[in-house]
PDB file of N, CA and C in Angstrom:
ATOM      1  N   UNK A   1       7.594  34.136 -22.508  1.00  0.00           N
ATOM      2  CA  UNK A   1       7.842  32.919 -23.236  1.00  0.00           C
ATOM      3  C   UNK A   1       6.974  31.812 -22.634  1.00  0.00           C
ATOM      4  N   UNK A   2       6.630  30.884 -23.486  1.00  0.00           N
ATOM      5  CA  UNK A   2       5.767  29.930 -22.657  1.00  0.00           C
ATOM      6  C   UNK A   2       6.273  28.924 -22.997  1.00  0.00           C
ATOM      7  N   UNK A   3       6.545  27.363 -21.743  1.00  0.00           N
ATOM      8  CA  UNK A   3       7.248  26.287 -22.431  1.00  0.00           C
ATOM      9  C   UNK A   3       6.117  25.216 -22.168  1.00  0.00           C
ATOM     10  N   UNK A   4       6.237  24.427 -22.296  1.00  0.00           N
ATOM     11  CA  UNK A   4       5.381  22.936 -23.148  1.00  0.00           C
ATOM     12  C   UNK A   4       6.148  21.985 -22.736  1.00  0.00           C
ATOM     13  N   UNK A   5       6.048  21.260 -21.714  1.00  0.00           N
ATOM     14  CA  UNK A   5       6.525  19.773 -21.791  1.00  0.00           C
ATOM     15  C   UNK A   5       5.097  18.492 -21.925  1.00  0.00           C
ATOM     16  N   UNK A   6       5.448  17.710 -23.149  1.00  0.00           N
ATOM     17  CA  UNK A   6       4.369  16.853 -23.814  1.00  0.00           C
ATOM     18  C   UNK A   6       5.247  15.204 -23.946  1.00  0.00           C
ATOM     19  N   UNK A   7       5.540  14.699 -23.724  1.00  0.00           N
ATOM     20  CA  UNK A   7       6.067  12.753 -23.382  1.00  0.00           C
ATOM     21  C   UNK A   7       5.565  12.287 -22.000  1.00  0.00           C
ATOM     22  N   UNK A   8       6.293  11.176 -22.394  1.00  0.00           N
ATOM     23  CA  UNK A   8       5.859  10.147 -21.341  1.00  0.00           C
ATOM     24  C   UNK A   8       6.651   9.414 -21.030  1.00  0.00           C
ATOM     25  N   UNK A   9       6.825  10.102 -19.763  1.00  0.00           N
ATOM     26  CA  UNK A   9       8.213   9.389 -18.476  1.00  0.00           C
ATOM     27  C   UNK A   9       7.305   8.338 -17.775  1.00  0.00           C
ATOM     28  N   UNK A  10       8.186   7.769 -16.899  1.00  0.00           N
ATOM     29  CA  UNK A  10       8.567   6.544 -15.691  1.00  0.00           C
ATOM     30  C   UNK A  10       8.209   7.450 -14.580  1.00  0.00           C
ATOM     31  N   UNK A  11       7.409   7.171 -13.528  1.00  0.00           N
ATOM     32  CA  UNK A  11       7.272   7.458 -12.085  1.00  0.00           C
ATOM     33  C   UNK A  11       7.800   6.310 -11.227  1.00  0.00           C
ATOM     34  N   UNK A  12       8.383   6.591 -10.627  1.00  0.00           N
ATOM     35  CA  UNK A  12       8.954   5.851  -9.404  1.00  0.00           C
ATOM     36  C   UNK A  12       7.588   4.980  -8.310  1.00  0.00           C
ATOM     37  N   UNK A  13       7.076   4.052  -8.517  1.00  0.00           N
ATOM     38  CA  UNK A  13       6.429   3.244  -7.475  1.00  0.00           C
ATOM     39  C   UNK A  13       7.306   2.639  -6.279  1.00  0.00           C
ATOM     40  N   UNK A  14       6.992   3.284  -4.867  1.00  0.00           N
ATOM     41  CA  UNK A  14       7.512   3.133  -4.112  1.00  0.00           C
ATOM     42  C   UNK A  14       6.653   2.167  -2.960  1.00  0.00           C
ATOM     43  N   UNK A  15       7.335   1.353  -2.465  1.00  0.00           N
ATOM     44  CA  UNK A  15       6.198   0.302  -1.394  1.00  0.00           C
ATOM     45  C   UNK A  15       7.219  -0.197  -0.401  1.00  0.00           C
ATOM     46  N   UNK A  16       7.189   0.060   0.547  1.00  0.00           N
ATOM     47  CA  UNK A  16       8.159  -0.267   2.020  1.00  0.00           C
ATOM     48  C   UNK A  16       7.243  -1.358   2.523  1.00  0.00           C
ATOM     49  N   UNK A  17       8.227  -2.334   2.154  1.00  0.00           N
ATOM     50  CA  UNK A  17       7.758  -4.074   2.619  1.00  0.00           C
ATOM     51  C   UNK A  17       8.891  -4.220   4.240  1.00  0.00           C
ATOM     52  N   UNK A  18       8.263  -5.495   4.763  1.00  0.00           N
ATOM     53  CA  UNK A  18       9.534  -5.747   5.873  1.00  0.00           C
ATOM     54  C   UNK A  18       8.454  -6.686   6.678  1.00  0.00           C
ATOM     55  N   UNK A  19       9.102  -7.112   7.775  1.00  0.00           N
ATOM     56  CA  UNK A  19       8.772  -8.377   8.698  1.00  0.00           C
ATOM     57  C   UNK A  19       8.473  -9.096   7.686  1.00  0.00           C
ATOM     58  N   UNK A  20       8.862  -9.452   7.279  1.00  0.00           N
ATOM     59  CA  UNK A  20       9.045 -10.826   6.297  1.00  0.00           C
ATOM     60  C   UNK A  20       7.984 -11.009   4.895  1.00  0.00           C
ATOM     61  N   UNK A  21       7.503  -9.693   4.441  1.00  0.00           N
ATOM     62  CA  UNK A  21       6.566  -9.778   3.886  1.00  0.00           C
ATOM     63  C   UNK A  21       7.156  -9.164   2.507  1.00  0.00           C
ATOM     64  N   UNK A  22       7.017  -9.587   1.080  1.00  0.00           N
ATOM     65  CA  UNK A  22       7.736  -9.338  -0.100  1.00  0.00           C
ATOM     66  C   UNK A  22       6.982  -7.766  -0.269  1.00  0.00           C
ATOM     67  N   UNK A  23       7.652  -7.393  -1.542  1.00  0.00           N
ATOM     68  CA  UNK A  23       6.645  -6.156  -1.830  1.00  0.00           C
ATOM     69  C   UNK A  23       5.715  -6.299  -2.426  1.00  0.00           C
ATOM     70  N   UNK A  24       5.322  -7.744  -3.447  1.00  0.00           N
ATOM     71  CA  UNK A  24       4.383  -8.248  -3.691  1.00  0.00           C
ATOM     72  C   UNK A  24       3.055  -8.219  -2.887  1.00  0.00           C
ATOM     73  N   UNK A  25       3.677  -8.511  -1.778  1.00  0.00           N
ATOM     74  CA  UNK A  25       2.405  -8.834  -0.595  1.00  0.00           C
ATOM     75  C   UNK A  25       1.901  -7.552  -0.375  1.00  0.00           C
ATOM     76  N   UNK A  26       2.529  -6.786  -0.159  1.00  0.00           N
ATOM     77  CA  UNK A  26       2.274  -5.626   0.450  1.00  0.00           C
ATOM     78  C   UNK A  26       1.176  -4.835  -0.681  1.00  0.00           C
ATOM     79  N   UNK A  27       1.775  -4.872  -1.797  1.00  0.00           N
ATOM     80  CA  UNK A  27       1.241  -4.190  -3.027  1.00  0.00           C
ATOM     81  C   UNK A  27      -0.319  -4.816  -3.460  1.00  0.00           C
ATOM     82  N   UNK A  28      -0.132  -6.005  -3.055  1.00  0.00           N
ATOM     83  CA  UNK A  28      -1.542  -6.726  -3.076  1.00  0.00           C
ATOM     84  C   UNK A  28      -2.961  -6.524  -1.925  1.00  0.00           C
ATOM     85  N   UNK A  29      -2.079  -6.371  -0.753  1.00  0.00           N
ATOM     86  CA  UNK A  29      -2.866  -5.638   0.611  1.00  0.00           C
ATOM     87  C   UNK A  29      -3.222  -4.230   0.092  1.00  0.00           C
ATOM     88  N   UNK A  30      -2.390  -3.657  -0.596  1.00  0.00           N
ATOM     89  CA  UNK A  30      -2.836  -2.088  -0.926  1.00  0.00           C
ATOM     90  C   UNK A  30      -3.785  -1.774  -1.928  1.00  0.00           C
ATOM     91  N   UNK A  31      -3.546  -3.486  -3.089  1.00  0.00           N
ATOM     92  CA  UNK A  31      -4.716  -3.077  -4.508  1.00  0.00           C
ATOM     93  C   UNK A  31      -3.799  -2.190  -5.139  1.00  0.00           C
ATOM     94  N   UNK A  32      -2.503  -2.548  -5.391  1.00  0.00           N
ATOM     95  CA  UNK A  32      -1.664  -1.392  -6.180  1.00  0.00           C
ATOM     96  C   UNK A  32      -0.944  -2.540  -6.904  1.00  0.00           C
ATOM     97  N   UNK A  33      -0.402  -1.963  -7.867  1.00  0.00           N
ATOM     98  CA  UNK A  33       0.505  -2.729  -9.339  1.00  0.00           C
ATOM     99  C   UNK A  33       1.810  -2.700  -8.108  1.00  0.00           C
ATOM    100  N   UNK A  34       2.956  -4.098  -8.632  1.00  0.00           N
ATOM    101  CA  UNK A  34       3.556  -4.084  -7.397  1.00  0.00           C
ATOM    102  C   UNK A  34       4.837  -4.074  -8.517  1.00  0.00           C
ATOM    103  N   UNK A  35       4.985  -3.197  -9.897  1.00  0.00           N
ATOM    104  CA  UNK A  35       5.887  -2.930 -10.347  1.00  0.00           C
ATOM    105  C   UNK A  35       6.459  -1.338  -9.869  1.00  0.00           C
ATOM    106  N   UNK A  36       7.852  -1.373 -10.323  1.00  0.00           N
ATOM    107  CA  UNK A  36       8.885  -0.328  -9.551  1.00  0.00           C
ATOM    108  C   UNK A  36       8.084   0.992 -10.275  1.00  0.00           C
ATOM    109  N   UNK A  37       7.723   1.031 -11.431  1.00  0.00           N
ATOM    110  CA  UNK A  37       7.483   2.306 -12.348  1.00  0.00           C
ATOM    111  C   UNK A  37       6.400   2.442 -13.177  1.00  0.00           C
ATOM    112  N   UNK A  38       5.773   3.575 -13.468  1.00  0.00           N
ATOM    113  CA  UNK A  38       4.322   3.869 -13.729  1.00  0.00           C
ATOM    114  C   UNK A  38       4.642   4.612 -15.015  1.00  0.00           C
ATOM    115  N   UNK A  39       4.239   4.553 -16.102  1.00  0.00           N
ATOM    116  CA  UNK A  39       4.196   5.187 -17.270  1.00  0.00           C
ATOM    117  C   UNK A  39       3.475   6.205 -16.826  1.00  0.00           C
ATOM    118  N   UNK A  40       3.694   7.477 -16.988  1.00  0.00           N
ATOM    119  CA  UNK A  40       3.030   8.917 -17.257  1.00  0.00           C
ATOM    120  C   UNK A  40       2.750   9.300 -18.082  1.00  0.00           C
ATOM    121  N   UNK A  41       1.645  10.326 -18.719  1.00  0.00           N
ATOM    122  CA  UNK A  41       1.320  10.827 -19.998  1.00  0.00           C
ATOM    123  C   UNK A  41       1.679  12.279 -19.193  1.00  0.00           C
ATOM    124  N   UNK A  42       2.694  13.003 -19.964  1.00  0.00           N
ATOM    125  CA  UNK A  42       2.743  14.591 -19.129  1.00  0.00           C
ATOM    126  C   UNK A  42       2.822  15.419 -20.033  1.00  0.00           C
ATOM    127  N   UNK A  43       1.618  16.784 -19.806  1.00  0.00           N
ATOM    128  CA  UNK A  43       1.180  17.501 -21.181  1.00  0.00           C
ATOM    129  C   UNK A  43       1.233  19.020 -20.009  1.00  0.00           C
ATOM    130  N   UNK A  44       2.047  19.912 -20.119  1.00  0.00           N
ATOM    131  CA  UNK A  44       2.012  20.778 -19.201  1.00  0.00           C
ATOM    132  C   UNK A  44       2.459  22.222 -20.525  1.00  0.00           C
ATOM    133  N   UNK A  45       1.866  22.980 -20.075  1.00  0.00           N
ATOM    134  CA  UNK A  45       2.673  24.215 -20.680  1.00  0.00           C
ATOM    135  C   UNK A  45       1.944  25.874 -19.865  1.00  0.00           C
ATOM    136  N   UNK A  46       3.032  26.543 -19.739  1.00  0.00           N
ATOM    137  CA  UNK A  46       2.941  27.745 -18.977  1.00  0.00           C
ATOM    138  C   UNK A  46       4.152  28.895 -19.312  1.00  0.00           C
ATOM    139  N   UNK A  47       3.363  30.174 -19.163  1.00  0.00           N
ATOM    140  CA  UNK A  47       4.047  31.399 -19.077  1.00  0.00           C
ATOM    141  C   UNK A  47       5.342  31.177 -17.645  1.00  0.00           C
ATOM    142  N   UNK A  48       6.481  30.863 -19.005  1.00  0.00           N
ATOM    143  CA  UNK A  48       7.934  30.628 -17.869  1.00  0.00           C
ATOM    144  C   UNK A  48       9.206  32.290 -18.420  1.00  0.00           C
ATOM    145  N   UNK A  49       9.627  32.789 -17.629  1.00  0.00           N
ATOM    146  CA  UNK A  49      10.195  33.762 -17.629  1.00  0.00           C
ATOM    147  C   UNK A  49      11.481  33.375 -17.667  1.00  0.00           C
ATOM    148  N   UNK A  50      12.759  34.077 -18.065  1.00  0.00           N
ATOM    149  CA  UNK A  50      14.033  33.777 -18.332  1.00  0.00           C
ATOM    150  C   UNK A  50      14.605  33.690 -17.007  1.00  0.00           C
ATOM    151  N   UNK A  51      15.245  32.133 -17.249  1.00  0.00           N
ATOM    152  CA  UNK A  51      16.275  31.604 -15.991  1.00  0.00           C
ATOM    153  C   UNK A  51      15.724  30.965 -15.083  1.00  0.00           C
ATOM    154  N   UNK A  52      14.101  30.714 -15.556  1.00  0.00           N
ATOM    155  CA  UNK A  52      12.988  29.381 -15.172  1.00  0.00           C
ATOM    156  C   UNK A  52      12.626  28.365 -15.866  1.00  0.00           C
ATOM    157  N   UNK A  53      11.855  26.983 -15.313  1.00  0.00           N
ATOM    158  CA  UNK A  53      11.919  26.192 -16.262  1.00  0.00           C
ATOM    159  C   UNK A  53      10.186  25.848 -15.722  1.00  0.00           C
ATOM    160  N   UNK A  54       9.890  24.668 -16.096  1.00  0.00           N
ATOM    161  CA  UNK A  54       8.782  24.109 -16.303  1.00  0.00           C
ATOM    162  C   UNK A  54       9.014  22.431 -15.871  1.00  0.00           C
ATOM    163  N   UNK A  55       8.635  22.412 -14.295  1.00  0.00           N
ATOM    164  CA  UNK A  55       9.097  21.082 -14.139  1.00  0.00           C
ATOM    165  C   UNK A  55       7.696  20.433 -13.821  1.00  0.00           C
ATOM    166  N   UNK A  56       7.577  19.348 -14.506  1.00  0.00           N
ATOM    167  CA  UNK A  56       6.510  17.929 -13.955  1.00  0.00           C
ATOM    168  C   UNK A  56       6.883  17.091 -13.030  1.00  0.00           C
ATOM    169  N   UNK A  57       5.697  16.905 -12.174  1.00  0.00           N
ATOM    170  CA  UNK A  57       5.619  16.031 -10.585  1.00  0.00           C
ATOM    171  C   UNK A  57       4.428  15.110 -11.309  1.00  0.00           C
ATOM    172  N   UNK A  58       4.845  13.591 -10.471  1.00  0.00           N
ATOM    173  CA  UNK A  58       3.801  12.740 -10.575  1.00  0.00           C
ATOM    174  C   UNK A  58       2.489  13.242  -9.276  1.00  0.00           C
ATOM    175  N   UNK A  59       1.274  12.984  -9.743  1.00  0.00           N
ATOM    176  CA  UNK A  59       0.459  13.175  -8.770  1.00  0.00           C
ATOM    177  C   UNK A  59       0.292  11.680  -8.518  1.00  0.00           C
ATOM    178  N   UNK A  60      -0.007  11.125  -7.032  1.00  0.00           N
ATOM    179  CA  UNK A  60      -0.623  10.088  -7.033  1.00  0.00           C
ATOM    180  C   UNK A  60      -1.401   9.969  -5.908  1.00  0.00           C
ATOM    181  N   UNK A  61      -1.639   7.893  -5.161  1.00  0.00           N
ATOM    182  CA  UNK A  61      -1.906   8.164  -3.969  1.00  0.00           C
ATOM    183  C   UNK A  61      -0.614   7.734  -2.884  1.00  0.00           C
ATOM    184  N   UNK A  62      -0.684   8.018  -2.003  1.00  0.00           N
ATOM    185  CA  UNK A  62       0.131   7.949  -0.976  1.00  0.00           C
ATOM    186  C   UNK A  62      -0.469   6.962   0.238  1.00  0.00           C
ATOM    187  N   UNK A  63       0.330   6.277   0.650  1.00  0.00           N
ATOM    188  CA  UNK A  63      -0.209   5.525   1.546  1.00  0.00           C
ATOM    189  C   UNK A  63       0.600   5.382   2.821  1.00  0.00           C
ATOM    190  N   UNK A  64       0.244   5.064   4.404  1.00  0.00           N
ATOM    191  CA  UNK A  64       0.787   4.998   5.276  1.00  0.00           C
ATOM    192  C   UNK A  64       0.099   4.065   6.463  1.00  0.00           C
ATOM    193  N   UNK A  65       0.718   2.953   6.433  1.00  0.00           N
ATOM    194  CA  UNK A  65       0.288   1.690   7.186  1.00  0.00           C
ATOM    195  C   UNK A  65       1.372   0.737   8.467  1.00  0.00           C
ATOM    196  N   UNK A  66       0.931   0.271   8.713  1.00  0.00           N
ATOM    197  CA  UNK A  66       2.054  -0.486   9.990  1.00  0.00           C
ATOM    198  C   UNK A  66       1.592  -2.268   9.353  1.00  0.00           C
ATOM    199  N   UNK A  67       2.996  -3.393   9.516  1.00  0.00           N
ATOM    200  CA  UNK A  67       2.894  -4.279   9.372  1.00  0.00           C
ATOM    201  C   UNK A  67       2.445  -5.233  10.545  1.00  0.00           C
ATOM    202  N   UNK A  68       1.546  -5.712  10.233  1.00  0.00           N
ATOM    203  CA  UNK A  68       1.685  -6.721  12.110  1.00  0.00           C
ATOM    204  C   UNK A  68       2.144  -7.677  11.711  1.00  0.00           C
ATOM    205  N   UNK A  69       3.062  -8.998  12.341  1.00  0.00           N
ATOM    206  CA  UNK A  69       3.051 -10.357  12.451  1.00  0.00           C
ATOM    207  C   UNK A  69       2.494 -10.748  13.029  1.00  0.00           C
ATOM    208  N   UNK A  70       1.895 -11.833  12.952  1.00  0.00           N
ATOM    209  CA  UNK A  70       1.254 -13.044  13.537  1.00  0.00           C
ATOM    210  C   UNK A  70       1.673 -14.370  13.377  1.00  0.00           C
ATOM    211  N   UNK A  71       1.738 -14.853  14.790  1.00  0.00           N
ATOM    212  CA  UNK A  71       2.389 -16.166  14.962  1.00  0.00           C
ATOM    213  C   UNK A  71       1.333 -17.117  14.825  1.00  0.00           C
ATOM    214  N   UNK A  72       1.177 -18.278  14.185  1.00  0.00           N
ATOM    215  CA  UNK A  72       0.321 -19.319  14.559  1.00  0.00           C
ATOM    216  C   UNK A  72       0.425 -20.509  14.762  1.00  0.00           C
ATOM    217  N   UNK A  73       0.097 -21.085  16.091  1.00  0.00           N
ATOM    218  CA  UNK A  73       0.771 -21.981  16.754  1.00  0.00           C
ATOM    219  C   UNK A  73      -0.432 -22.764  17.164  1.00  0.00           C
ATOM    220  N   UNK A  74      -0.116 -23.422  18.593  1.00  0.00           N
ATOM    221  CA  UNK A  74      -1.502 -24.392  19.132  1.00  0.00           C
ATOM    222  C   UNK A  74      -2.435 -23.064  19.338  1.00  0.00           C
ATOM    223  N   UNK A  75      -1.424 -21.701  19.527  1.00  0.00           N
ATOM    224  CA  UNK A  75      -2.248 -20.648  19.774  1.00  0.00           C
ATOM    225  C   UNK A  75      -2.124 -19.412  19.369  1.00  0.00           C
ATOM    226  N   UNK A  76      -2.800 -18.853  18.677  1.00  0.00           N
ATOM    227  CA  UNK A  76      -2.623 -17.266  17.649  1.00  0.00           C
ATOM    228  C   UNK A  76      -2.047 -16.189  18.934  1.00  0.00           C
ATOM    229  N   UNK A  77      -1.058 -15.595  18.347  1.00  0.00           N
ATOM    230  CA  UNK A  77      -0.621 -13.966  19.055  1.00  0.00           C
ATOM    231  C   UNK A  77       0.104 -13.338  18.071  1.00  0.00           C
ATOM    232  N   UNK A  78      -0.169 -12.197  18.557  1.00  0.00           N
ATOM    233  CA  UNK A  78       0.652 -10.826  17.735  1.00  0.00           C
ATOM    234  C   UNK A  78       2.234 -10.581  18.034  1.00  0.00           C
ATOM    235  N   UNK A  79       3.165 -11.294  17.222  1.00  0.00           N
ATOM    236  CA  UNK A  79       4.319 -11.291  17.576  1.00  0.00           C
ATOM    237  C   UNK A  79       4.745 -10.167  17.271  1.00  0.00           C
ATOM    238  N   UNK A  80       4.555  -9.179  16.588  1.00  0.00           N
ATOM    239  CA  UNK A  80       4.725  -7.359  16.796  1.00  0.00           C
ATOM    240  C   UNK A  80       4.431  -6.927  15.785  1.00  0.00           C
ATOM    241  N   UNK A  81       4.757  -5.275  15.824  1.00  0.00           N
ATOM    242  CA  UNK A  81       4.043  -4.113  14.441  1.00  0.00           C
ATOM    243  C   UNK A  81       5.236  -3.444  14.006  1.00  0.00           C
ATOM    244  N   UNK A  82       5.187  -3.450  13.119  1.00  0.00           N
ATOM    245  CA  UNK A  82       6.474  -2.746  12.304  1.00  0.00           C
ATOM    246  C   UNK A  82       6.485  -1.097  12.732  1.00  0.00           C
ATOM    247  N   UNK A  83       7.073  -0.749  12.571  1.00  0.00           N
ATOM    248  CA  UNK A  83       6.877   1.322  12.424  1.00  0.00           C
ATOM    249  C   UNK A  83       6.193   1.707  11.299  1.00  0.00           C
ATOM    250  N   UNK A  84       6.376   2.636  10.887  1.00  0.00           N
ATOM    251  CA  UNK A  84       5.120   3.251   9.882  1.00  0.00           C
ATOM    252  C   UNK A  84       5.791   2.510   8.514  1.00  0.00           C
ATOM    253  N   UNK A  85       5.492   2.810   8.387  1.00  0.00           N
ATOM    254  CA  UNK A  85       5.734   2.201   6.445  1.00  0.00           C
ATOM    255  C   UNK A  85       4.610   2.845   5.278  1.00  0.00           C
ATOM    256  N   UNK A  86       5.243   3.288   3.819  1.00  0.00           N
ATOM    257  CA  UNK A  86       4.830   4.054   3.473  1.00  0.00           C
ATOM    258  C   UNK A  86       4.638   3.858   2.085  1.00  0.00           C
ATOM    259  N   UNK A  87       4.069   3.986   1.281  1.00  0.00           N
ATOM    260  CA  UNK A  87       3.876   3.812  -0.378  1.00  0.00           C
ATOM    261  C   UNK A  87       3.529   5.016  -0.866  1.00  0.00           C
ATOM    262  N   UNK A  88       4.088   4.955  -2.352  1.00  0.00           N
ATOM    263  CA  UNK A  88       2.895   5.875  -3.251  1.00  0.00           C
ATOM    264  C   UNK A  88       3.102   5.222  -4.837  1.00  0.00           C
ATOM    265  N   UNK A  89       1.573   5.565  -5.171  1.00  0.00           N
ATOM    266  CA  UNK A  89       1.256   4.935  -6.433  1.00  0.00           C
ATOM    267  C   UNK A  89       1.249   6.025  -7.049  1.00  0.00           C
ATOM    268  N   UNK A  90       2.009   6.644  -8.352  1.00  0.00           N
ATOM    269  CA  UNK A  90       1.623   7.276  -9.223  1.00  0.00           C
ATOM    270  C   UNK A  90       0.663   7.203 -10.057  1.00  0.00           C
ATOM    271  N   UNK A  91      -0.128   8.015 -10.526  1.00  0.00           N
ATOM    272  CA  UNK A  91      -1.335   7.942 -11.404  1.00  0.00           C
ATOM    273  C   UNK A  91      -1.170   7.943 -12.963  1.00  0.00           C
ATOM    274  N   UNK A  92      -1.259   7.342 -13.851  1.00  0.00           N
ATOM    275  CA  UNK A  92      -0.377   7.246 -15.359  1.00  0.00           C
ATOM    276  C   UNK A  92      -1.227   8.457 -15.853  1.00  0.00           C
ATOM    277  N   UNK A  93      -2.360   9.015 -15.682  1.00  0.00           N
ATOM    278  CA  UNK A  93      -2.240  10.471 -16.965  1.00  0.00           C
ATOM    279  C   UNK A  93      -2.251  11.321 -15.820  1.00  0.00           C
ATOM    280  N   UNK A  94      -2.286  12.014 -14.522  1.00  0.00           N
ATOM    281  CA  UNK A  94      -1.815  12.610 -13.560  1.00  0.00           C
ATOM    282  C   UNK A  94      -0.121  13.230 -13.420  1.00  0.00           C
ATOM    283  N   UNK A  95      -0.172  14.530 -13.819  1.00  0.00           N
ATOM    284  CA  UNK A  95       0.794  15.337 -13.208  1.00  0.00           C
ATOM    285  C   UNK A  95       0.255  17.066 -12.872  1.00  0.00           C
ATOM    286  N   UNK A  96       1.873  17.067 -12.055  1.00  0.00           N
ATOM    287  CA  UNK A  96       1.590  18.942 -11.472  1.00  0.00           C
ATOM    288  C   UNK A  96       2.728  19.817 -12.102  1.00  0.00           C
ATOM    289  N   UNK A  97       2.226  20.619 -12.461  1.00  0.00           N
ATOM    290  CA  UNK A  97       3.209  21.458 -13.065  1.00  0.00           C
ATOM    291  C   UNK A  97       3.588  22.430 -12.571  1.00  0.00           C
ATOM    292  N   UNK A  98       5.304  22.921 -12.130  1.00  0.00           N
ATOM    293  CA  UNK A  98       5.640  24.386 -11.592  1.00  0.00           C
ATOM    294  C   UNK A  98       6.366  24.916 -12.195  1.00  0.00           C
ATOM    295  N   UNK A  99       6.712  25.937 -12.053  1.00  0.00           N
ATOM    296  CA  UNK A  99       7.486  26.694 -12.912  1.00  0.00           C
ATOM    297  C   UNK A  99       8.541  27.042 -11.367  1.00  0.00           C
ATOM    298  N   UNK A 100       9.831  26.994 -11.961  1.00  0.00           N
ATOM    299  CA  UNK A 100      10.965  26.853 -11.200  1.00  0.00           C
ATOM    300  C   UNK A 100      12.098  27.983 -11.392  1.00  0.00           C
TER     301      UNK A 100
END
């Protein structure tokens, strides 16, 4: 049997903001749309066998960065770095298809 999935879902845009910085900011440092969700175009179809399905994944990019603060006063210092922090941008005609 072969199944076919052909619409167009919502991907989840994910962007880990913090030390005081919106997700705006962050999304703008990255050059990424700093909305929650990405329209997909998903056109998949494959030889699926009984009591399997045909599931779509967003492909995108992924990102992994540290925040610094900076204080500025009579005199500039690095008041600290966040831990890792992490994004991903889904790609709007980008998906992966498995059979499950």
């Amino acid at each position: 049997m072969t199944c076919m999935i052909n619409k167009t879902a919502s991907a989840t845009r994910t962007i880990d903001a913090g030390f005081g910085l919106s997700r705006g900011a962050v999304a703008g440092s990255l050059n990424i749309s700093q909305a929650k969700t990405q329209s997909v175009a998903v056109t998949c179809s494959s030889p699926v066998k009984k009591g399997h399905s045909l599931v779509a994944y967003p492909i995108g990019t992924r990102y992994k960065y540290k925040i610094e603060k900076h204080i500025t006063t009579p005199l500039d210092y690095k008041a600290g770095t966040s831990g890792w922090k992490r994004a991903f941008n889904p790609a709007p005609a980008k998906v992966s298809c498995k059979v499950k």
